[in-house]
Protein backbone atom coordinates (compact mmCIF):
# COMPACT_ATOMS: atom_id res chain seq x y z
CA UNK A 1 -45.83 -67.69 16.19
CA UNK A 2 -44.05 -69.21 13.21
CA UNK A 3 -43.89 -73.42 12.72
CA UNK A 4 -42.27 -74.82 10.03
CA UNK A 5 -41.35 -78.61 9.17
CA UNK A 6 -38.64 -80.21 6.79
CA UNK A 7 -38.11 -82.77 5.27
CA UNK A 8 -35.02 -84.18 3.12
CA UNK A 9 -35.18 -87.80 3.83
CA UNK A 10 -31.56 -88.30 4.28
CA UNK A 11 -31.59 -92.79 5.08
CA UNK A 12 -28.50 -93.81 6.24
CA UNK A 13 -27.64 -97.52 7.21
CA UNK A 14 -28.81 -96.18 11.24
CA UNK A 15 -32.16 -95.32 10.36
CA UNK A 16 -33.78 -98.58 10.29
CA UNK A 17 -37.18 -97.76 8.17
CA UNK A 18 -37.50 -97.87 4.60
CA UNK A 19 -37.16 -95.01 2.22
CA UNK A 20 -41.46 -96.34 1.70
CA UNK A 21 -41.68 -95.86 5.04
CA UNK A 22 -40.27 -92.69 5.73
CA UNK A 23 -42.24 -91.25 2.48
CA UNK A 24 -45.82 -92.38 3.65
CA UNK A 25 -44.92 -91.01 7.12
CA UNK A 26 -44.28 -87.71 6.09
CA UNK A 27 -47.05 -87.43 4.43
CA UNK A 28 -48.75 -88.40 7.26
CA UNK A 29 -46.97 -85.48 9.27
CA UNK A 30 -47.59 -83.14 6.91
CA UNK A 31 -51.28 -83.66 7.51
CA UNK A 32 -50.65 -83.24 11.37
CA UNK A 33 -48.68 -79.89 10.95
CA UNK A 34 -51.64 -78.17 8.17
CA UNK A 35 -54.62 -79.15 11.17
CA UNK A 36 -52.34 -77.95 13.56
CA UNK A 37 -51.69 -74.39 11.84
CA UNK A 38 -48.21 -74.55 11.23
CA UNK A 39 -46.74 -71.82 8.23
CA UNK A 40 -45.02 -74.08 6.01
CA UNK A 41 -43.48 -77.43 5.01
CA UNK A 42 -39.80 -77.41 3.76
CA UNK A 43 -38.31 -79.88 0.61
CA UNK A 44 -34.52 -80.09 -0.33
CA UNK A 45 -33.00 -82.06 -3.20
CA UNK A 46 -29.37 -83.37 -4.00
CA UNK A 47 -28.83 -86.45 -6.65
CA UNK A 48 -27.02 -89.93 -6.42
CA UNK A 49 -26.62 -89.19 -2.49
CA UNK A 50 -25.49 -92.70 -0.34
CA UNK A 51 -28.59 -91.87 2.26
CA UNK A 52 -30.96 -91.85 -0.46
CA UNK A 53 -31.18 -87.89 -0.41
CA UNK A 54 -34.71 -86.66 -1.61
CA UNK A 55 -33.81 -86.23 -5.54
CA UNK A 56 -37.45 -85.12 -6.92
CA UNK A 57 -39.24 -83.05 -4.78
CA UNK A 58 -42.24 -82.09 -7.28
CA UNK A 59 -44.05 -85.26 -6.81
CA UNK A 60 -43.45 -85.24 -3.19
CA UNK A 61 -44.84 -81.94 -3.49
CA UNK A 62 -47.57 -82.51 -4.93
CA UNK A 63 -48.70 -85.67 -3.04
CA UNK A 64 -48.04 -83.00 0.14
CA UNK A 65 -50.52 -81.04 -1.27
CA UNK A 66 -53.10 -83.27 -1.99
CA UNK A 67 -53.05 -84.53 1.81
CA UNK A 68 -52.78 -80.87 2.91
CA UNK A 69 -55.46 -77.59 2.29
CA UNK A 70 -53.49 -74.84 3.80
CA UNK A 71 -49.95 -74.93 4.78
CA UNK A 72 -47.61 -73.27 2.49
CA UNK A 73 -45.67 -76.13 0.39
CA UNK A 74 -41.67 -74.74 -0.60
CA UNK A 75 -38.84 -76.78 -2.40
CA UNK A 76 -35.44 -74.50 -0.21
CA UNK A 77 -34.28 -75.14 -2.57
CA UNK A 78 -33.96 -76.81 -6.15
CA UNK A 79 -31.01 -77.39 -7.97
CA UNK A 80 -31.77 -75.34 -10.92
CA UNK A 81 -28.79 -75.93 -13.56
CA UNK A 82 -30.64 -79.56 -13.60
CA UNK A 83 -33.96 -78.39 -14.95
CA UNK A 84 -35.52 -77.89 -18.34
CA UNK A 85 -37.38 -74.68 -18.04
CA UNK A 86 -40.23 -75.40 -20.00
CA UNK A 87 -41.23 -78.74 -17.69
CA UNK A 88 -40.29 -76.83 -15.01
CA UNK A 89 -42.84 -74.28 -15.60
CA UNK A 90 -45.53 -77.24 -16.94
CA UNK A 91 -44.99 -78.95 -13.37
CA UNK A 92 -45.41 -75.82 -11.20
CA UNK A 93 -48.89 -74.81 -13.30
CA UNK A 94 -49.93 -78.46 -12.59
CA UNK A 95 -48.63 -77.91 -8.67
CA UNK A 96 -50.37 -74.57 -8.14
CA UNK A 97 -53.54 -75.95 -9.27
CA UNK A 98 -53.86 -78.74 -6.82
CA UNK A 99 -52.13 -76.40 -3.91
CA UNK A 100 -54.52 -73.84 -4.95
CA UNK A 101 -51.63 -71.21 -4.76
CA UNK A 102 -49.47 -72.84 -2.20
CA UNK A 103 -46.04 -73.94 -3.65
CA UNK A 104 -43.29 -71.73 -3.53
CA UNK A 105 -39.91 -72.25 -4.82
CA UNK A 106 -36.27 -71.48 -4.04
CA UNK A 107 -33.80 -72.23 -7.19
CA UNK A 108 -30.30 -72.61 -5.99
CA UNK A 109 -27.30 -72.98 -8.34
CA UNK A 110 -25.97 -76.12 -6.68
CA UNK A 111 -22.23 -76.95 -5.17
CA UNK A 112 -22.10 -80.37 -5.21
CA UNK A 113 -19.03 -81.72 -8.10
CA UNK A 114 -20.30 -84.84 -8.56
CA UNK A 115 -24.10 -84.13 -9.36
CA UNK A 116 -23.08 -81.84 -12.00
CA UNK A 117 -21.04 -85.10 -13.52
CA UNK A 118 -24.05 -86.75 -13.20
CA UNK A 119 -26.35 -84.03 -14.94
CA UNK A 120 -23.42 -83.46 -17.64
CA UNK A 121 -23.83 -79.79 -17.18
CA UNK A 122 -20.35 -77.84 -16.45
CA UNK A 123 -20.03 -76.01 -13.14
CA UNK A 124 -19.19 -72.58 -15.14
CA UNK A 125 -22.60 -72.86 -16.37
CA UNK A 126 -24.50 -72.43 -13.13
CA UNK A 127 -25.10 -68.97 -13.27
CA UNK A 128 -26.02 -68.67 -16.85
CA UNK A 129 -28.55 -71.87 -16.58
CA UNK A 130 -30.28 -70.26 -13.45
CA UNK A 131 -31.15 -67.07 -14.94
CA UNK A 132 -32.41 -68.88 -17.95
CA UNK A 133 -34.73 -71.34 -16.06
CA UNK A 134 -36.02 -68.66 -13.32
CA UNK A 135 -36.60 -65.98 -16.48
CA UNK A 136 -38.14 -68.95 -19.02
CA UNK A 137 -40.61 -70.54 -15.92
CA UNK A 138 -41.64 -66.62 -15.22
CA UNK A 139 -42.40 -65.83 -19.09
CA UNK A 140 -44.25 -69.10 -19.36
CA UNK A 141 -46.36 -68.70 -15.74
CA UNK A 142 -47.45 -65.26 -17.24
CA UNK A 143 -50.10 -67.12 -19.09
CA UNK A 144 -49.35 -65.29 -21.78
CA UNK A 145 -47.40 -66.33 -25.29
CA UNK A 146 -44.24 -65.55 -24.75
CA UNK A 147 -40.86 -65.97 -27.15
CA UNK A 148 -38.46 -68.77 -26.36
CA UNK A 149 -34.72 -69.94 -27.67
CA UNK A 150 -36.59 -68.05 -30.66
CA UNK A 151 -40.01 -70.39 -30.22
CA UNK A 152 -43.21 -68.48 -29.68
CA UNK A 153 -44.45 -70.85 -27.33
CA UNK A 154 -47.57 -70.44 -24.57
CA UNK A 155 -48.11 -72.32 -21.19
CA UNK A 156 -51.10 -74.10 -20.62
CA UNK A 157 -53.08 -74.12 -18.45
CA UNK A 158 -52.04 -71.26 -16.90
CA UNK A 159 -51.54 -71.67 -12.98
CA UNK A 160 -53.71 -71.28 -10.62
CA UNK A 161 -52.64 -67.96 -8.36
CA UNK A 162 -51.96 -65.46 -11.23
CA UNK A 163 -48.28 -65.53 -11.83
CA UNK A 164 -47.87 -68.93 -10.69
CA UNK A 165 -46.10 -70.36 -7.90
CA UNK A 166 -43.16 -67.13 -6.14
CA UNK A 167 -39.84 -68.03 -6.95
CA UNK A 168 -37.26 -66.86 -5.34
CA UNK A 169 -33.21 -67.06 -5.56
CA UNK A 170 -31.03 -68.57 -2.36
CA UNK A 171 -27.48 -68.28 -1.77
CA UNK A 172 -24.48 -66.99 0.31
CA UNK A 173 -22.46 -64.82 -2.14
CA UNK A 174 -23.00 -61.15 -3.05
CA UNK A 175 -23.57 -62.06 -7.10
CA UNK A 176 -26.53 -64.45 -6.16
CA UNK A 177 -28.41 -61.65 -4.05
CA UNK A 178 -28.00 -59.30 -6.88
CA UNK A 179 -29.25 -61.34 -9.42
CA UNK A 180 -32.22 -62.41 -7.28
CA UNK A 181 -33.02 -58.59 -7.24
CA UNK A 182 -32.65 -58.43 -11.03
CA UNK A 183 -35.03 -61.84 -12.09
CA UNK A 184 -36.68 -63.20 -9.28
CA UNK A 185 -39.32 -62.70 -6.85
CA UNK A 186 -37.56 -62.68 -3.58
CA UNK A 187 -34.41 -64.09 -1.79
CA UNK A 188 -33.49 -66.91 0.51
CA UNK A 189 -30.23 -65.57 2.37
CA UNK A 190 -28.01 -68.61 3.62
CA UNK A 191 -26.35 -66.27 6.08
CA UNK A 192 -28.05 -62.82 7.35
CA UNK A 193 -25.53 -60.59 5.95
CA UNK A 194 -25.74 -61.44 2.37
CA UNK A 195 -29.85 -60.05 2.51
CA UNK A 196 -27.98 -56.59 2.52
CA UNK A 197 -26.67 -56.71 -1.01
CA UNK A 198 -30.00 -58.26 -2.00
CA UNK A 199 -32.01 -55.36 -0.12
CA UNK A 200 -29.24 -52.43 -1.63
CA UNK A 201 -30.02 -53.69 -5.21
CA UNK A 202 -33.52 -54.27 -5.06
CA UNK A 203 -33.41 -50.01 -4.24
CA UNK A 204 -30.93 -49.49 -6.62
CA UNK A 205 -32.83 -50.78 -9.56
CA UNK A 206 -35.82 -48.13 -8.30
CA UNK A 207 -38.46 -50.75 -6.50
CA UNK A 208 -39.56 -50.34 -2.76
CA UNK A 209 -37.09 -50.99 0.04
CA UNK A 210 -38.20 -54.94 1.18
CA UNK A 211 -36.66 -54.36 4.82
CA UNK A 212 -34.47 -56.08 7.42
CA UNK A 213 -35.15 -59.96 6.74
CA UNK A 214 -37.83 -62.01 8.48
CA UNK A 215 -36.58 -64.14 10.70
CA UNK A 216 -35.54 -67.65 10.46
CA UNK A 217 -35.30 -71.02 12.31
CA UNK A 218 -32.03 -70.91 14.18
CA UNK A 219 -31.45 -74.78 13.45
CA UNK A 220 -34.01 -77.40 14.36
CA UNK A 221 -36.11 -78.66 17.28
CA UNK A 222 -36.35 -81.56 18.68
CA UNK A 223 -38.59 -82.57 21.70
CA UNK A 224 -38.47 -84.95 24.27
CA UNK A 225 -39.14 -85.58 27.80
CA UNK A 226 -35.62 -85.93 28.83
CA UNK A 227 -33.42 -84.13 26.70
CA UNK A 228 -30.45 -85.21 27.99
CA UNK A 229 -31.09 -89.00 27.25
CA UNK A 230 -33.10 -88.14 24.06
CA UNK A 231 -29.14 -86.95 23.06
CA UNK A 232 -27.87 -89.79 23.06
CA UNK A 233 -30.15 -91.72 20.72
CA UNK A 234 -30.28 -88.84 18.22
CA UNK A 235 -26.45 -87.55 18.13
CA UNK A 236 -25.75 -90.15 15.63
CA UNK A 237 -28.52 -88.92 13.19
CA UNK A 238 -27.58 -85.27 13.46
CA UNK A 239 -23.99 -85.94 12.92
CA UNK A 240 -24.55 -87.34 9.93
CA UNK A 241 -26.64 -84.96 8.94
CA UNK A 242 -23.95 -81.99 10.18
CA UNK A 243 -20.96 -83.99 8.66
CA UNK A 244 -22.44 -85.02 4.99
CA UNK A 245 -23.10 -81.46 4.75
CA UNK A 246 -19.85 -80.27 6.07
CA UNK A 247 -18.73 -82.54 3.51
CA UNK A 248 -19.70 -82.03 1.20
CA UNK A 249 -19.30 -77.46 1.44
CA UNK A 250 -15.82 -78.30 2.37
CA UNK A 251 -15.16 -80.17 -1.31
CA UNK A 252 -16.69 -77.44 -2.68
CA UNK A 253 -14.34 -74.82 -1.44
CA UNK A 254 -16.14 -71.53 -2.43
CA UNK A 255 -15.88 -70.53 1.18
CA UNK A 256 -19.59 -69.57 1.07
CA UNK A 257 -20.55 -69.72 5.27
CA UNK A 258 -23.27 -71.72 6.37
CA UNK A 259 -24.70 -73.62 9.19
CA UNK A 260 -23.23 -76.58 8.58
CA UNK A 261 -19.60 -78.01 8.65
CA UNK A 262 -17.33 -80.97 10.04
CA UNK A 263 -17.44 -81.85 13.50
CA UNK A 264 -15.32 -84.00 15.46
CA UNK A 265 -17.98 -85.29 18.25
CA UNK A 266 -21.55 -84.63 20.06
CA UNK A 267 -20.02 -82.10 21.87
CA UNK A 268 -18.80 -80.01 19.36
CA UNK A 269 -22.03 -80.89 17.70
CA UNK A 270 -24.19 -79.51 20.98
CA UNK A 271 -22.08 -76.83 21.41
CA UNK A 272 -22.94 -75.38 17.66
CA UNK A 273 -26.20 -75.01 18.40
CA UNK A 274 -27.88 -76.62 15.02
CA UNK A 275 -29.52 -79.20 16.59
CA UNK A 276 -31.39 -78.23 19.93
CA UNK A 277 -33.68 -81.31 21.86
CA UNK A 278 -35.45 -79.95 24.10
CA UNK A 279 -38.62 -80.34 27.36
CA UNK A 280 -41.70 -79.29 25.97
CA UNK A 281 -41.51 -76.73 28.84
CA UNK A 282 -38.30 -75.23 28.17
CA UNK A 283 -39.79 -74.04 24.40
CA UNK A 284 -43.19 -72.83 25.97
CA UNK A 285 -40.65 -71.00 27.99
CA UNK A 286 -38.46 -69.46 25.42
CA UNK A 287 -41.93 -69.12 23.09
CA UNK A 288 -43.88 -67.33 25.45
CA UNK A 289 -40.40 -64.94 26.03
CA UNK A 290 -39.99 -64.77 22.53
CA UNK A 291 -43.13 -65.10 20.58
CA UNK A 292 -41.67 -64.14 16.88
CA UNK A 293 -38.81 -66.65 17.10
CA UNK A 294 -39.66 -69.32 14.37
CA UNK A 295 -39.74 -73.00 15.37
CA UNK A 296 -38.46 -75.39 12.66
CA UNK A 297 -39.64 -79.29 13.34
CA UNK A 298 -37.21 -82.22 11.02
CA UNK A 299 -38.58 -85.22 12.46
CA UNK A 300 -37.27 -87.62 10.17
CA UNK A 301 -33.36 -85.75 10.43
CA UNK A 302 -30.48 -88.16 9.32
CA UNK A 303 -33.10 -91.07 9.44
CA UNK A 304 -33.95 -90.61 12.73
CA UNK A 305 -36.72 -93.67 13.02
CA UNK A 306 -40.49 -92.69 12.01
CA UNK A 307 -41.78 -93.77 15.89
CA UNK A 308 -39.41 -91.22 17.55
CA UNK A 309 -40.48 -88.83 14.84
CA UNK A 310 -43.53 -88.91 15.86
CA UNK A 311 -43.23 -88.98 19.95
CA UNK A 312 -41.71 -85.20 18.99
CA UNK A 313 -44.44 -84.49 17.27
CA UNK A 314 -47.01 -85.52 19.36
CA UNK A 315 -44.99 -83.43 22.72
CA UNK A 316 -45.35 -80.82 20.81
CA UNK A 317 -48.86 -81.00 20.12
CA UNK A 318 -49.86 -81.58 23.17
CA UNK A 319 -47.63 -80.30 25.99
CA UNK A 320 -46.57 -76.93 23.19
CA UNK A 321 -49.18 -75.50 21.18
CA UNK A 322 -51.88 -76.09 24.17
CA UNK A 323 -49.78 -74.25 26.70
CA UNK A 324 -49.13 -71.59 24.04
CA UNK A 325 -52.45 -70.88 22.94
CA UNK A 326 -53.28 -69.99 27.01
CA UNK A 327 -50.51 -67.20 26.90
């Protein structure tokens, strides 16, 4: 069975704790999911967001790993027209060493107008700025001296898991999952059908055939005694969550599909299927019917308060994964 757990730290006005707050209990939860065996912990990042958006997810990352010894730690995904490649690369050496080979990272080429205002970098130059961070951070995780913007430059120290830290490309469109196949280690579909032209140019270029996807977290989980009533307090936080999202795609208008866009109310919002609260025994249920369907945990989602964070948390640790380890 698969368990993950994100984390973007979205605060808006309903929350009620403090960005301090939500940051020490996370790390906190983090703990909790590595003794509990989940698979991995999930970081996002977007810049000069209202809710106070996670915008540096390395040191969260790495204060993740020091409280943690052997869930896998992934940043799904950074904004990588943002970063310098050569820190970039300095940072994940540093990360992989405390991890001990844990980190992985998703570089995505970012959508959102404004944060490319605030970066001064031009939208046109998304593309071109990705390849030249995720090619730069490989050359310089090598270990070896390699030539840069016509440098001869070497990393030190190199990282931990030979290699460093997998990176891998996400996005929607057809030119992303090509170029994945071409410089990176892997891809991070948003939708199911763009893994295809990922998977056909991976064979073209003459490596092995990397197969259907895996299979990911159809939205998020929630748990609670009473669902129904559980609703009501938390339809505020996902619909902020949905609707800044939805947002903030729609301004974008590259008509890449997702999971996310505008919705009018909570039942629109239910009906979707994003955000799921559920009994404890209704996901033993579907679990033990379904034992490969991955479980994704965002207990913190659109500020939802630490304390009913953690009564999720602690339903599914012991009314879930006690039940499940019986099967």
């Amino acid at each position: 069975m698969h368990f993950t757990m994100r984390f973007d730290f979205r605060n808006p006005d309903i929350g009620g704790d403090s960005t301090a707050d939500q940051y020490a209990a996370a790390l906190d939860m983090v703990e909790w999911a590595d003794s509990r065996g989940f698979e991995e912990v999930c970081l996002s990042e977007h810049h000069g967001a209202d809710d106070d958006y996670l915008p540096s997810p390395l040191p969260m990352l790495a204060a993740m790993a020091a409280r943690t010894s052997r869930v896998r730690l992934r940043i799904v995904a950074m904004i990588g027209p943002f970063y310098d490649p050569l820190r970039m690369a300095e940072d994940l050496a540093v990360l992989d060493h405390l991890s001990r080979g844990r980190v992985e990272v998703v570089v995505g080429n970012g959508y959102v107008a404004e944060e490319f205002a605030m970066f001064d970098v031009p939208l046109a130059e998304r593309a071109r700025r990705v390849t030249d961070l995720v090619t730069t951070v490989k050359a310089a995780l090598s270990g070896e001296p390699f030539e840069y913007r016509g440098r001869r430059t070497r990393l030190t120290p190199a990282p931990y898991r030979r290699g460093g830290p997998r990176i891998s490309l996400g996005g929607a469109v057809p030119a992303v999952a090509r170029r994945a196949a071409r410089i990176a280690d892997g891809f991070e579909p948003v939708v199911s059908a763009s893994w295809e032209d990922y998977r056909a140019e991976v064979v073209r270029l003459g490596s092995s055939d990397p197969g259907p996807a895996a299979p990911r977290p159809q939205g998020i989980v929630f748990l609670a005694e009473n669902p129904d009533e559980a609703w009501r307090a938390l339809a505020p936080h996902f619909l902020h969550e949905m609707n800044s999202y939805g947002r903030q795609l729609a301004a974008a208008g590259d008509g890449s599909p997702g999971p996310y866009r505008e919705v009018e109310d909570v039942a629109a919002l239910r009906d979707g299927g994003r955000y799921r609260v559920l009994s404890p025994a209704e996901l033993v249920t579907e679990l033990r019917a379904d034992p490969s369907r991955p479980v994704q945990l965002h207990p913190l989602c659109g500020g939802i308060p630490v304390a009913q964070g953690w009564q999720s948390l602690q339903l599914f640790g012991e009314q879930v994964l006690p039940e499940l380890h019986h099967t």
